[in-house]
Every structure is written in C-alpha cells, then in structure tokens.
Protein backbone atom coordinates (compact mmCIF):
# COMPACT_ATOMS: atom_id res chain seq x y z
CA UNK A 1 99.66 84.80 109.67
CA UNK A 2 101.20 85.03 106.00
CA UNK A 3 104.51 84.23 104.58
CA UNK A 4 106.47 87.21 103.15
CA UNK A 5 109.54 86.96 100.67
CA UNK A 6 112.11 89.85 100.72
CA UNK A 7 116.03 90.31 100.23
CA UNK A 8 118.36 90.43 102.77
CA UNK A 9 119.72 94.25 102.58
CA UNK A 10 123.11 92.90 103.59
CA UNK A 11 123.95 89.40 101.94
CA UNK A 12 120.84 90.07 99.46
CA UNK A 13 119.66 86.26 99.97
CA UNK A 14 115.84 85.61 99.85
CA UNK A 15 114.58 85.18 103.14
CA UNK A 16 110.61 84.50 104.47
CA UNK A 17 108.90 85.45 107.58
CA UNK A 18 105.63 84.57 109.22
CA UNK A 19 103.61 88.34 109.67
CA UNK A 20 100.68 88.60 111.84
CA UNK A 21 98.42 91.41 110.13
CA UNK A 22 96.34 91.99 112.89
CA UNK A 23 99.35 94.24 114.23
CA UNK A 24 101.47 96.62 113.26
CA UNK A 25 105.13 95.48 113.65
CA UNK A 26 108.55 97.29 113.88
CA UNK A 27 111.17 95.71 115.53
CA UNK A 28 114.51 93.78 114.59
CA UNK A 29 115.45 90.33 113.50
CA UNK A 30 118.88 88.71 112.36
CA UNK A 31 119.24 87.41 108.86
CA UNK A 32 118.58 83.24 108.97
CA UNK A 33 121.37 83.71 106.48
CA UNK A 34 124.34 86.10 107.43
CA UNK A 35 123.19 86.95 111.14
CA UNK A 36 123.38 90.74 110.60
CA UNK A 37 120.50 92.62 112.39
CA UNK A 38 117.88 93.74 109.95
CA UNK A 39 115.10 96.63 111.13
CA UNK A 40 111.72 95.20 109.98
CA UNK A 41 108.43 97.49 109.40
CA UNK A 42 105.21 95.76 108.59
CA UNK A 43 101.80 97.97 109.02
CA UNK A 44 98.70 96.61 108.09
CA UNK A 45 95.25 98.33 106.90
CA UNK A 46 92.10 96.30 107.43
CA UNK A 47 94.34 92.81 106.91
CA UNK A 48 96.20 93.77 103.87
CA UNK A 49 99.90 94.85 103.81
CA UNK A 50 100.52 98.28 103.34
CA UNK A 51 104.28 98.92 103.60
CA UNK A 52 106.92 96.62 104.38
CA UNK A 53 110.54 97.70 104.85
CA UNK A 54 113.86 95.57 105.59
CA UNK A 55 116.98 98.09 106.10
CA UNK A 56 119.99 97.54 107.42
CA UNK A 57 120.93 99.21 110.55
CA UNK A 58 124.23 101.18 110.78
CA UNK A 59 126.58 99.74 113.65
C-alpha cells in the first residue's frame, strides 16, 4: 500500500488515499471533504502506477 495525493474534482481540496498496487482498482469513493461521489481509476504495471484518474460523476 502507498499514499496518493490528488484534488478533489468537485471542492478541489487535497485529499490522500491508501492504493494497493497489486490490483487494479475502479470503483467510487466520497470526498473526506465535501461528500460528493468521486469515480476512482488506479491500474498498476509490475507495482508502479500507471494511470490514476479522479472525475466527478454526473448525477
């Protein structure tokens, strides 16, 4: 597990998150911040973070 930094595509406050790179990962989490529901994509190759992607998701 690592700690990853990114902005909040909503209230645009820094937030961190715990990623596991032995897995692939898209799923959704609410801001710690504003609560809105954020759609997060975090694929791995051999360990190392390839792409990482927080976007809002129209309601």
């Amino acid at each position: 597990m690592f700690e990853h930094f990114f902005q909040c595509p909503y209230c645009w406050e820094e937030i961190s998150m715990l990623l596991d790179p032995s897995v692939n990962q898209t799923y959704v989490e609410d801001c710690e911040v504003c609560c809105n529901p954020i759609e997060i994509t975090a694929k791995f190759e051999e360990g190392e973070l390839m792409v990482f992607s927080a976007e809002s998701i129209e309601q």
